[in-house]
PDB file of N, CA and C in Angstrom:
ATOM      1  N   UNK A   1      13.467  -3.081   7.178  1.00  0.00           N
ATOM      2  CA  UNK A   1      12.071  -2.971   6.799  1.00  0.00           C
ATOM      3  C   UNK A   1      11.633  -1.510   6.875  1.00  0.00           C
ATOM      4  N   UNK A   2      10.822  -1.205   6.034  1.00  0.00           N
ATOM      5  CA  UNK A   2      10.313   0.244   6.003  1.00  0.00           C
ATOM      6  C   UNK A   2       8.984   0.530   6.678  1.00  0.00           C
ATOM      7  N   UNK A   3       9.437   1.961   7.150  1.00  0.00           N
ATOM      8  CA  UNK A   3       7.989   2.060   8.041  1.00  0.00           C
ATOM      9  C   UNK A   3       6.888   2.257   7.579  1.00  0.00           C
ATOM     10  N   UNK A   4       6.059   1.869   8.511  1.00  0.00           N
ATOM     11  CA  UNK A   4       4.516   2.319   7.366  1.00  0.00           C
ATOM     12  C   UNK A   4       4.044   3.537   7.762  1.00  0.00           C
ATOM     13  N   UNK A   5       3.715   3.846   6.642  1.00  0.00           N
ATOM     14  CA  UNK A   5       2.869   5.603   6.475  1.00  0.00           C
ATOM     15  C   UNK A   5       1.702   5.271   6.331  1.00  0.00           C
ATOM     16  N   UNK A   6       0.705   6.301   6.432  1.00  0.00           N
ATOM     17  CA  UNK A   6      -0.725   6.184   6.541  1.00  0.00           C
ATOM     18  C   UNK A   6      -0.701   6.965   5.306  1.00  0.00           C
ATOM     19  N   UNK A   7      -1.519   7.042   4.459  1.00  0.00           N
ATOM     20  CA  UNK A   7      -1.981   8.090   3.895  1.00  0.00           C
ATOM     21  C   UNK A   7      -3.378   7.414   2.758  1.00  0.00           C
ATOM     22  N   UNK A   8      -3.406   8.727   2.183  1.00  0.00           N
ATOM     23  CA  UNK A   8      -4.903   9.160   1.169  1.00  0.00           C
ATOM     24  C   UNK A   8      -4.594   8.783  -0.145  1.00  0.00           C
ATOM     25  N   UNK A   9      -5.573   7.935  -0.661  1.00  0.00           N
ATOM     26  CA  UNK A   9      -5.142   8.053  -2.186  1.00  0.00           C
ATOM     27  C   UNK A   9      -6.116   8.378  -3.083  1.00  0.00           C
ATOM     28  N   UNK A  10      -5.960   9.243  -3.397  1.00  0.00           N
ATOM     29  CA  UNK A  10      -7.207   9.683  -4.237  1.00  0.00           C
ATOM     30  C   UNK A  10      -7.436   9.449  -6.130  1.00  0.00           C
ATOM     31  N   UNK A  11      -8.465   9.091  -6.324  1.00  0.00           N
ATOM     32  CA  UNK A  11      -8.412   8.181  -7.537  1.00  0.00           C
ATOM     33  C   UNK A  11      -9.953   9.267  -7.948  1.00  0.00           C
ATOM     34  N   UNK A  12      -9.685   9.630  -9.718  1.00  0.00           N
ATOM     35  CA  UNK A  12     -10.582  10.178 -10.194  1.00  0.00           C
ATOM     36  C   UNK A  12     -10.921   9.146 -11.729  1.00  0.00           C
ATOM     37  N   UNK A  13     -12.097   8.092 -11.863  1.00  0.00           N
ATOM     38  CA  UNK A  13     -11.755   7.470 -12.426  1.00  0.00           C
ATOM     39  C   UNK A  13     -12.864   8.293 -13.707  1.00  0.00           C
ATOM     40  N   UNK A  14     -12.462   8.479 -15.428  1.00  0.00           N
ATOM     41  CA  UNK A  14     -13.094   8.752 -16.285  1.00  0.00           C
ATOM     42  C   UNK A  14     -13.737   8.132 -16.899  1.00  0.00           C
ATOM     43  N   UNK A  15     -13.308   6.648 -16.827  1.00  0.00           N
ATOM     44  CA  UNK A  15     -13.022   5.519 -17.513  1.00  0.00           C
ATOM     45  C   UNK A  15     -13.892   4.762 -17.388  1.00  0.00           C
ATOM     46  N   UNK A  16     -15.105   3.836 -17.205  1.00  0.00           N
ATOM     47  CA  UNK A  16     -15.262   3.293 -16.149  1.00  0.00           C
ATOM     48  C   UNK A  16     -14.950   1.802 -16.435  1.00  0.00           C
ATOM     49  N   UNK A  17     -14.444   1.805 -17.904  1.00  0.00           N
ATOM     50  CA  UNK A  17     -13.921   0.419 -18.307  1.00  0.00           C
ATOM     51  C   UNK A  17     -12.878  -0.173 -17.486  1.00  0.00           C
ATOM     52  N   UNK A  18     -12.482   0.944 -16.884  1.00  0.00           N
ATOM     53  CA  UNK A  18     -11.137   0.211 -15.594  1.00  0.00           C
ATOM     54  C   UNK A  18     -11.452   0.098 -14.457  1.00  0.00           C
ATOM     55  N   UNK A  19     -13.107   0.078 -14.185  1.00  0.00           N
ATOM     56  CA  UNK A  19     -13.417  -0.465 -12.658  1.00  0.00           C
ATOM     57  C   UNK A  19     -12.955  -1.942 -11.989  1.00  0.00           C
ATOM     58  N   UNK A  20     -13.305  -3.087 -13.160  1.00  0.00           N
ATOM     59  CA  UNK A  20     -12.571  -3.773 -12.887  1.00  0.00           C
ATOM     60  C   UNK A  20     -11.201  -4.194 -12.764  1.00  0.00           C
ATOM     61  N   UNK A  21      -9.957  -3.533 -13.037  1.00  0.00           N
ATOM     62  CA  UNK A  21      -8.829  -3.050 -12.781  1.00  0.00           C
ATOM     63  C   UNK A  21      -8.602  -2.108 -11.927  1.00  0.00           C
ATOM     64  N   UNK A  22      -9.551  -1.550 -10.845  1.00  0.00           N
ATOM     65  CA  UNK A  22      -9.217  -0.360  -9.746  1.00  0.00           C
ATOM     66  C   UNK A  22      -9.035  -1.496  -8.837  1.00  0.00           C
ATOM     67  N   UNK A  23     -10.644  -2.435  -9.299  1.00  0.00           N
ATOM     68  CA  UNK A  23     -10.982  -3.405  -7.665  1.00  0.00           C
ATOM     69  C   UNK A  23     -10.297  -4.522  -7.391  1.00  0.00           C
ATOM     70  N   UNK A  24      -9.653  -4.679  -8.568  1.00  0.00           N
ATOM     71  CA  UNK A  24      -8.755  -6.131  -8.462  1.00  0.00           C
ATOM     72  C   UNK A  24      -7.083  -5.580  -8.132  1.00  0.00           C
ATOM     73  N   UNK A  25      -6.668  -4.591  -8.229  1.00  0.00           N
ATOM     74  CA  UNK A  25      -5.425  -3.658  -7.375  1.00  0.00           C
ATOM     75  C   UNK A  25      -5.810  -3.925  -5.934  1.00  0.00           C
ATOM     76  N   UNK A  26      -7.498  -2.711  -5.845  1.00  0.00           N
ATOM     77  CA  UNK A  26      -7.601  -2.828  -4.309  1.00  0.00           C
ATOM     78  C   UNK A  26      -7.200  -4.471  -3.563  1.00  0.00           C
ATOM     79  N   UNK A  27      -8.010  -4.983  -4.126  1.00  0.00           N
ATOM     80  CA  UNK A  27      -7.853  -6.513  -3.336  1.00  0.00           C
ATOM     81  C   UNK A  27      -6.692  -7.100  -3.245  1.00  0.00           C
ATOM     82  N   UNK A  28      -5.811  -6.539  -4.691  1.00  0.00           N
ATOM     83  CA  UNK A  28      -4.760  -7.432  -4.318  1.00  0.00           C
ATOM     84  C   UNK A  28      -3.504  -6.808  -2.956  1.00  0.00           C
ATOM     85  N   UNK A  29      -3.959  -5.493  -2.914  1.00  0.00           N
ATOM     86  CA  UNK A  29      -2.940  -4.898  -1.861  1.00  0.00           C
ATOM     87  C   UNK A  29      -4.200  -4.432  -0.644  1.00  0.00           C
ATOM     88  N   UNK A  30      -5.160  -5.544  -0.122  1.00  0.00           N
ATOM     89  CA  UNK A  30      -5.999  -5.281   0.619  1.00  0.00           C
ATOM     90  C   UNK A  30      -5.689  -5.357   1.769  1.00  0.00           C
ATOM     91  N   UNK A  31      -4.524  -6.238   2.374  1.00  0.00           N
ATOM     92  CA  UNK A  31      -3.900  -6.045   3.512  1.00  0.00           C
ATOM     93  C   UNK A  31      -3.045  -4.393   4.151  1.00  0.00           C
ATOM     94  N   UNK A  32      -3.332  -3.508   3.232  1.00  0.00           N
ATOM     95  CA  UNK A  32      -3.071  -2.359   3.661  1.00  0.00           C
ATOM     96  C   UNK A  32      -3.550  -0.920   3.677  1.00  0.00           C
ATOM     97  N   UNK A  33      -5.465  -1.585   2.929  1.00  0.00           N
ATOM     98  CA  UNK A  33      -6.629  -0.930   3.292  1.00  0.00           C
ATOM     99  C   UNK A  33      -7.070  -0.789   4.120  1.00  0.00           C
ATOM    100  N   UNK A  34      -6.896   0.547   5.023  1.00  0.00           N
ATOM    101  CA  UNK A  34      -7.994   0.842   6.258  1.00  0.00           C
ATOM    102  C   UNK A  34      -9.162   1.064   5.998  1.00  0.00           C
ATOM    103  N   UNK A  35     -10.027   1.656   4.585  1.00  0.00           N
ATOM    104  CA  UNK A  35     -11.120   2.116   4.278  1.00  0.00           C
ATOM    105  C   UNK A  35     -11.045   2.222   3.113  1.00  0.00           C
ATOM    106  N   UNK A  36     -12.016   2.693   1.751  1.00  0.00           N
ATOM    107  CA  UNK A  36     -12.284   3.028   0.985  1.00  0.00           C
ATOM    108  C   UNK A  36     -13.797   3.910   0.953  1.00  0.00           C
ATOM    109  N   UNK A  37     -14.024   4.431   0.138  1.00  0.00           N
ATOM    110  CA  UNK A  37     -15.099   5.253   0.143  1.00  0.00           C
ATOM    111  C   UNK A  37     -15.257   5.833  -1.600  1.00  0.00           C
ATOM    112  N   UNK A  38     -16.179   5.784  -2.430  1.00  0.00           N
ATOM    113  CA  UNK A  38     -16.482   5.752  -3.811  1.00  0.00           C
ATOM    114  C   UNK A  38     -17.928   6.458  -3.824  1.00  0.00           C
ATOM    115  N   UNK A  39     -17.677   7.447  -4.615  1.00  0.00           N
ATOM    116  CA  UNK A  39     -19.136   8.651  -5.165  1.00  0.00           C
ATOM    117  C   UNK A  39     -18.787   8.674  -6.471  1.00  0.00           C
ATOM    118  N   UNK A  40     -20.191   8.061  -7.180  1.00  0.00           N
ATOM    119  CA  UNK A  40     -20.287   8.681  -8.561  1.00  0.00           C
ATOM    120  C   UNK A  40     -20.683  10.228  -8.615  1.00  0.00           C
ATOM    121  N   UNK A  41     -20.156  11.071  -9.612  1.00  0.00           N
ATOM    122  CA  UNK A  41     -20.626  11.961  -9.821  1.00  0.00           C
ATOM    123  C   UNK A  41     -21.350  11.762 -11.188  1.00  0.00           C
ATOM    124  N   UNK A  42     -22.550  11.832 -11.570  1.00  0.00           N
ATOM    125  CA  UNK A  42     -23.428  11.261 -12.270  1.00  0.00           C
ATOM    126  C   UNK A  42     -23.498  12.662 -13.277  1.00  0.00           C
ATOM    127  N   UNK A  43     -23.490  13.916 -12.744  1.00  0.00           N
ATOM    128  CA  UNK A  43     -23.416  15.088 -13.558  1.00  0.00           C
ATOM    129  C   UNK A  43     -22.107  15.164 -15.272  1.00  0.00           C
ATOM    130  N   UNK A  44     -20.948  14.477 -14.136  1.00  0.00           N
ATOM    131  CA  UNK A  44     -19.783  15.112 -14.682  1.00  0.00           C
ATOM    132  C   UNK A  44     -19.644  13.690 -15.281  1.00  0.00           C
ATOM    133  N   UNK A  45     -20.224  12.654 -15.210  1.00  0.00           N
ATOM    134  CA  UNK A  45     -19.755  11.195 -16.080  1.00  0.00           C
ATOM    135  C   UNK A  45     -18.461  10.298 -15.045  1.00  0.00           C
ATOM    136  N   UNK A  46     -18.078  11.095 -13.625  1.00  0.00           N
ATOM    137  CA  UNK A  46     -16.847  10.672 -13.193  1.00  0.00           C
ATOM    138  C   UNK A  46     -17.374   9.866 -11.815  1.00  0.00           C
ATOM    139  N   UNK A  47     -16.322   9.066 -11.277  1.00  0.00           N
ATOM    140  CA  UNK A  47     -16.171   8.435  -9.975  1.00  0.00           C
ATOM    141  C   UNK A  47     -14.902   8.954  -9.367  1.00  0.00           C
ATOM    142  N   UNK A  48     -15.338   9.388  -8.037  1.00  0.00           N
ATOM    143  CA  UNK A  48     -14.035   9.714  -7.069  1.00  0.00           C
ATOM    144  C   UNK A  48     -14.062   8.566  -6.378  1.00  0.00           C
ATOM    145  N   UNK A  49     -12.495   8.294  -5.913  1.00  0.00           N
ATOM    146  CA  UNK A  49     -12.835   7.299  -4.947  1.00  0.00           C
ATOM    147  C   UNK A  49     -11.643   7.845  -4.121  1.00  0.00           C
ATOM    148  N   UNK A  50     -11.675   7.448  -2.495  1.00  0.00           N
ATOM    149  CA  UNK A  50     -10.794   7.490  -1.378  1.00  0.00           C
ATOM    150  C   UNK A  50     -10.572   6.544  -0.802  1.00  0.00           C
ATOM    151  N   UNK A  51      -8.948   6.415  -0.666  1.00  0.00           N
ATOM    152  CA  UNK A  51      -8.926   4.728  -0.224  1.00  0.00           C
ATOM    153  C   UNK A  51      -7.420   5.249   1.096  1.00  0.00           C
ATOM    154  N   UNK A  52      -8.070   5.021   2.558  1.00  0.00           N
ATOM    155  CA  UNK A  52      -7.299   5.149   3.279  1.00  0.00           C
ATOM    156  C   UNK A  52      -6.243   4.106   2.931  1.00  0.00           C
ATOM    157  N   UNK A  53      -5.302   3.887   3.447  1.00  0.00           N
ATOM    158  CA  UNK A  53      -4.138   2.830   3.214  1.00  0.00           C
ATOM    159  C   UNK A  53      -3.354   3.718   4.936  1.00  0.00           C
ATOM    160  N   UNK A  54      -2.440   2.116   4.847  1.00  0.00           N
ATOM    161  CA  UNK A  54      -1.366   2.213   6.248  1.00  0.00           C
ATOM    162  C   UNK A  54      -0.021   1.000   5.455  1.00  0.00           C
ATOM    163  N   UNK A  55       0.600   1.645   5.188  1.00  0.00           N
ATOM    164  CA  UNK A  55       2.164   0.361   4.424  1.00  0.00           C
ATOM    165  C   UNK A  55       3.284   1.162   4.052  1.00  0.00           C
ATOM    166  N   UNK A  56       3.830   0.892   3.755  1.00  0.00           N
ATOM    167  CA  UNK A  56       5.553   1.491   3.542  1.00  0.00           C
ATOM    168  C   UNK A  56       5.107   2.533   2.207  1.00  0.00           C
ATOM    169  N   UNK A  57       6.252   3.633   1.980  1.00  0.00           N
ATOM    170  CA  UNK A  57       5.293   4.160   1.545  1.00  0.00           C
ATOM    171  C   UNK A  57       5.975   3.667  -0.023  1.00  0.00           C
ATOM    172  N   UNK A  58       7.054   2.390  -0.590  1.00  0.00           N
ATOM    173  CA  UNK A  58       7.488   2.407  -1.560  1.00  0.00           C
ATOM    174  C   UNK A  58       6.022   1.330  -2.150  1.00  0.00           C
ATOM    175  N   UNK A  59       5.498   0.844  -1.231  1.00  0.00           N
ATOM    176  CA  UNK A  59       4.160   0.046  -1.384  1.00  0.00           C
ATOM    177  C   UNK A  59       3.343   1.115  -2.010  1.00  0.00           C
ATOM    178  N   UNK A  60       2.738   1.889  -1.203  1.00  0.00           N
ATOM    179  CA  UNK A  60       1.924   2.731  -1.456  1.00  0.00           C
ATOM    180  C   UNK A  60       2.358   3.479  -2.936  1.00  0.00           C
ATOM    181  N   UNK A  61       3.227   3.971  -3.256  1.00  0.00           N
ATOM    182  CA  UNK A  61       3.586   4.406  -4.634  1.00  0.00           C
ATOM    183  C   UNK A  61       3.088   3.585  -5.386  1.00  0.00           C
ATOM    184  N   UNK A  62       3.637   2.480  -4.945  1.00  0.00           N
ATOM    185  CA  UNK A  62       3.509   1.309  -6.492  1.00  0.00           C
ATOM    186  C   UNK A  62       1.975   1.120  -6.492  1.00  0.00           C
ATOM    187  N   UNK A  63       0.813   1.169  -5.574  1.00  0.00           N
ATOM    188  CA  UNK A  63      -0.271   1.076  -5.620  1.00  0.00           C
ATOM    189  C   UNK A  63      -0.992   2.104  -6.679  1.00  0.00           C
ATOM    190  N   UNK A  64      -0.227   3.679  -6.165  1.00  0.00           N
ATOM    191  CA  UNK A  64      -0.837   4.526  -6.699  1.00  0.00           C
ATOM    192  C   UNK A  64       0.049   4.387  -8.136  1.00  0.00           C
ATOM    193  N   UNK A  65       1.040   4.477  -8.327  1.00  0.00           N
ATOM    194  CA  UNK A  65       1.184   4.143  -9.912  1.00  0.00           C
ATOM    195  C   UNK A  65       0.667   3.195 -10.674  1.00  0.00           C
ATOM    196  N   UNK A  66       0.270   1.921 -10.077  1.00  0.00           N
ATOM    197  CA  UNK A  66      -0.432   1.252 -10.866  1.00  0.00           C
ATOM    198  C   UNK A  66      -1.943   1.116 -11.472  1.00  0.00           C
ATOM    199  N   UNK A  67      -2.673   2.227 -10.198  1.00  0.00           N
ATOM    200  CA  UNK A  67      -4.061   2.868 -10.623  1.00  0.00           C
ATOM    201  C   UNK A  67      -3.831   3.972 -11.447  1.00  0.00           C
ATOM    202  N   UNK A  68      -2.659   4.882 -11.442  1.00  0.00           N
ATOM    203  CA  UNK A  68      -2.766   5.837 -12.028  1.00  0.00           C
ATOM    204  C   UNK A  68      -2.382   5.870 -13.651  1.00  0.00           C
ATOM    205  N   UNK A  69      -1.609   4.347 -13.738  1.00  0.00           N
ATOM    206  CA  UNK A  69      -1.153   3.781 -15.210  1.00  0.00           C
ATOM    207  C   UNK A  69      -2.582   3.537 -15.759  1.00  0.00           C
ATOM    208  N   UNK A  70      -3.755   3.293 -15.895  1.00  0.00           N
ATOM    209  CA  UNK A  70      -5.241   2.330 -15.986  1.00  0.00           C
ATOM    210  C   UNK A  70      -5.752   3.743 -17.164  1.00  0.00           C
ATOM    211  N   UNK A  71      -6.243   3.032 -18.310  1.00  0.00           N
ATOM    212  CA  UNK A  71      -6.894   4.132 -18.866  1.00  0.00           C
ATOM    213  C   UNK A  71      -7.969   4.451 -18.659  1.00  0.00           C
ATOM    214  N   UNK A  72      -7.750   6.526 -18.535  1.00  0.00           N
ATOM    215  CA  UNK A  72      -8.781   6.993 -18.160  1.00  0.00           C
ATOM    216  C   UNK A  72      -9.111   7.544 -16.648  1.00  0.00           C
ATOM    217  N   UNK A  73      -8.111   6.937 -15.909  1.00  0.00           N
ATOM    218  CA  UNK A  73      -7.788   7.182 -14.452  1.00  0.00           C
ATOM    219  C   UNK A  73      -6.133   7.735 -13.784  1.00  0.00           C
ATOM    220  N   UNK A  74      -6.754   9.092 -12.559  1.00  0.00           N
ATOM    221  CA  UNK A  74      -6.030   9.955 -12.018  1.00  0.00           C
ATOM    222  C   UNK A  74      -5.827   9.645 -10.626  1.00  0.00           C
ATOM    223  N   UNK A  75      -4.454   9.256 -10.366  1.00  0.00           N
ATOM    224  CA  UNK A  75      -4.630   9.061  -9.037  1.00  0.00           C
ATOM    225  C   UNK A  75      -3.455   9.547  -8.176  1.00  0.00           C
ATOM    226  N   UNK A  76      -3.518  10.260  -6.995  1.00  0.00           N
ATOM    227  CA  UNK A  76      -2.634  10.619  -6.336  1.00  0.00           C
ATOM    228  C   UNK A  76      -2.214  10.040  -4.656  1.00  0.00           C
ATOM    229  N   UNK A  77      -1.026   9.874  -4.379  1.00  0.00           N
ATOM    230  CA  UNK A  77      -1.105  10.517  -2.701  1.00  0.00           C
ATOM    231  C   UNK A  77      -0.996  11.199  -1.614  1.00  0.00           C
ATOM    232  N   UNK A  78      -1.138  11.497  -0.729  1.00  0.00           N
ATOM    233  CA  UNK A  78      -1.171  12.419   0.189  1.00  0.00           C
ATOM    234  C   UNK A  78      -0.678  11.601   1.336  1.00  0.00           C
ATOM    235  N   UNK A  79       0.405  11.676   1.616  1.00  0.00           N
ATOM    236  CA  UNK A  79       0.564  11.018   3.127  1.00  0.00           C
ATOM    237  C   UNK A  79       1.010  11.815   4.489  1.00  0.00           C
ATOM    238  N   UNK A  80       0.603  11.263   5.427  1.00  0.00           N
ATOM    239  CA  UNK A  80       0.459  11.682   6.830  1.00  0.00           C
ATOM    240  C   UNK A  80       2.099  12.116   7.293  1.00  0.00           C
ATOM    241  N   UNK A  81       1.722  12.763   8.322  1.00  0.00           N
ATOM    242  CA  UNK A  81       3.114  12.762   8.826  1.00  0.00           C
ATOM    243  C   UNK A  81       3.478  11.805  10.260  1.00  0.00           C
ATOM    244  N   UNK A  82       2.674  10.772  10.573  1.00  0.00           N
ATOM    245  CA  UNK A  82       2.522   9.547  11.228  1.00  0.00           C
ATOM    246  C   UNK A  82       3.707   8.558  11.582  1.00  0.00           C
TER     247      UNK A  82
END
């Protein structure tokens, strides 16, 4: 079994036709949400969002590739050294 990493995933969404495709990811890998946190930026037309996570980190990839596949949306991670 693989260890779990903590890390950041940061999601810049353009789109906002894929909100419902950000939130139905989140939920479905919600057992390895510590937090989330979401600001429109109303200037620039965009939404940032930050979504702590704690899971292996081949989990966590596939999370962030599958938000980052969504049209219109940028998403990366950053993980801990935990």
């Amino acid at each position: 079994m693989d260890e779990n990493r903590l890390a950041v995933i940061s999601i810049i969404v353009e789109d906002r036709s894929s909100a419902a495709q950000i939130n139905a990811l989140l939920s479905e890998y919600g057992d390895c949400i510590v937090g989330r946190m979401g600001v429109p930026y109303r200037q620039k037309h965009i939404s940032v969002m930050c979504i702590i996570a704690d899971a292996p980190a081949d989990v966590l990839n596939r999370l962030t590739g599958k938000i980052g596949s969504l049209q219109g949306v940028t998403a990366k991670t950053l993980f801990g050294r935990f």
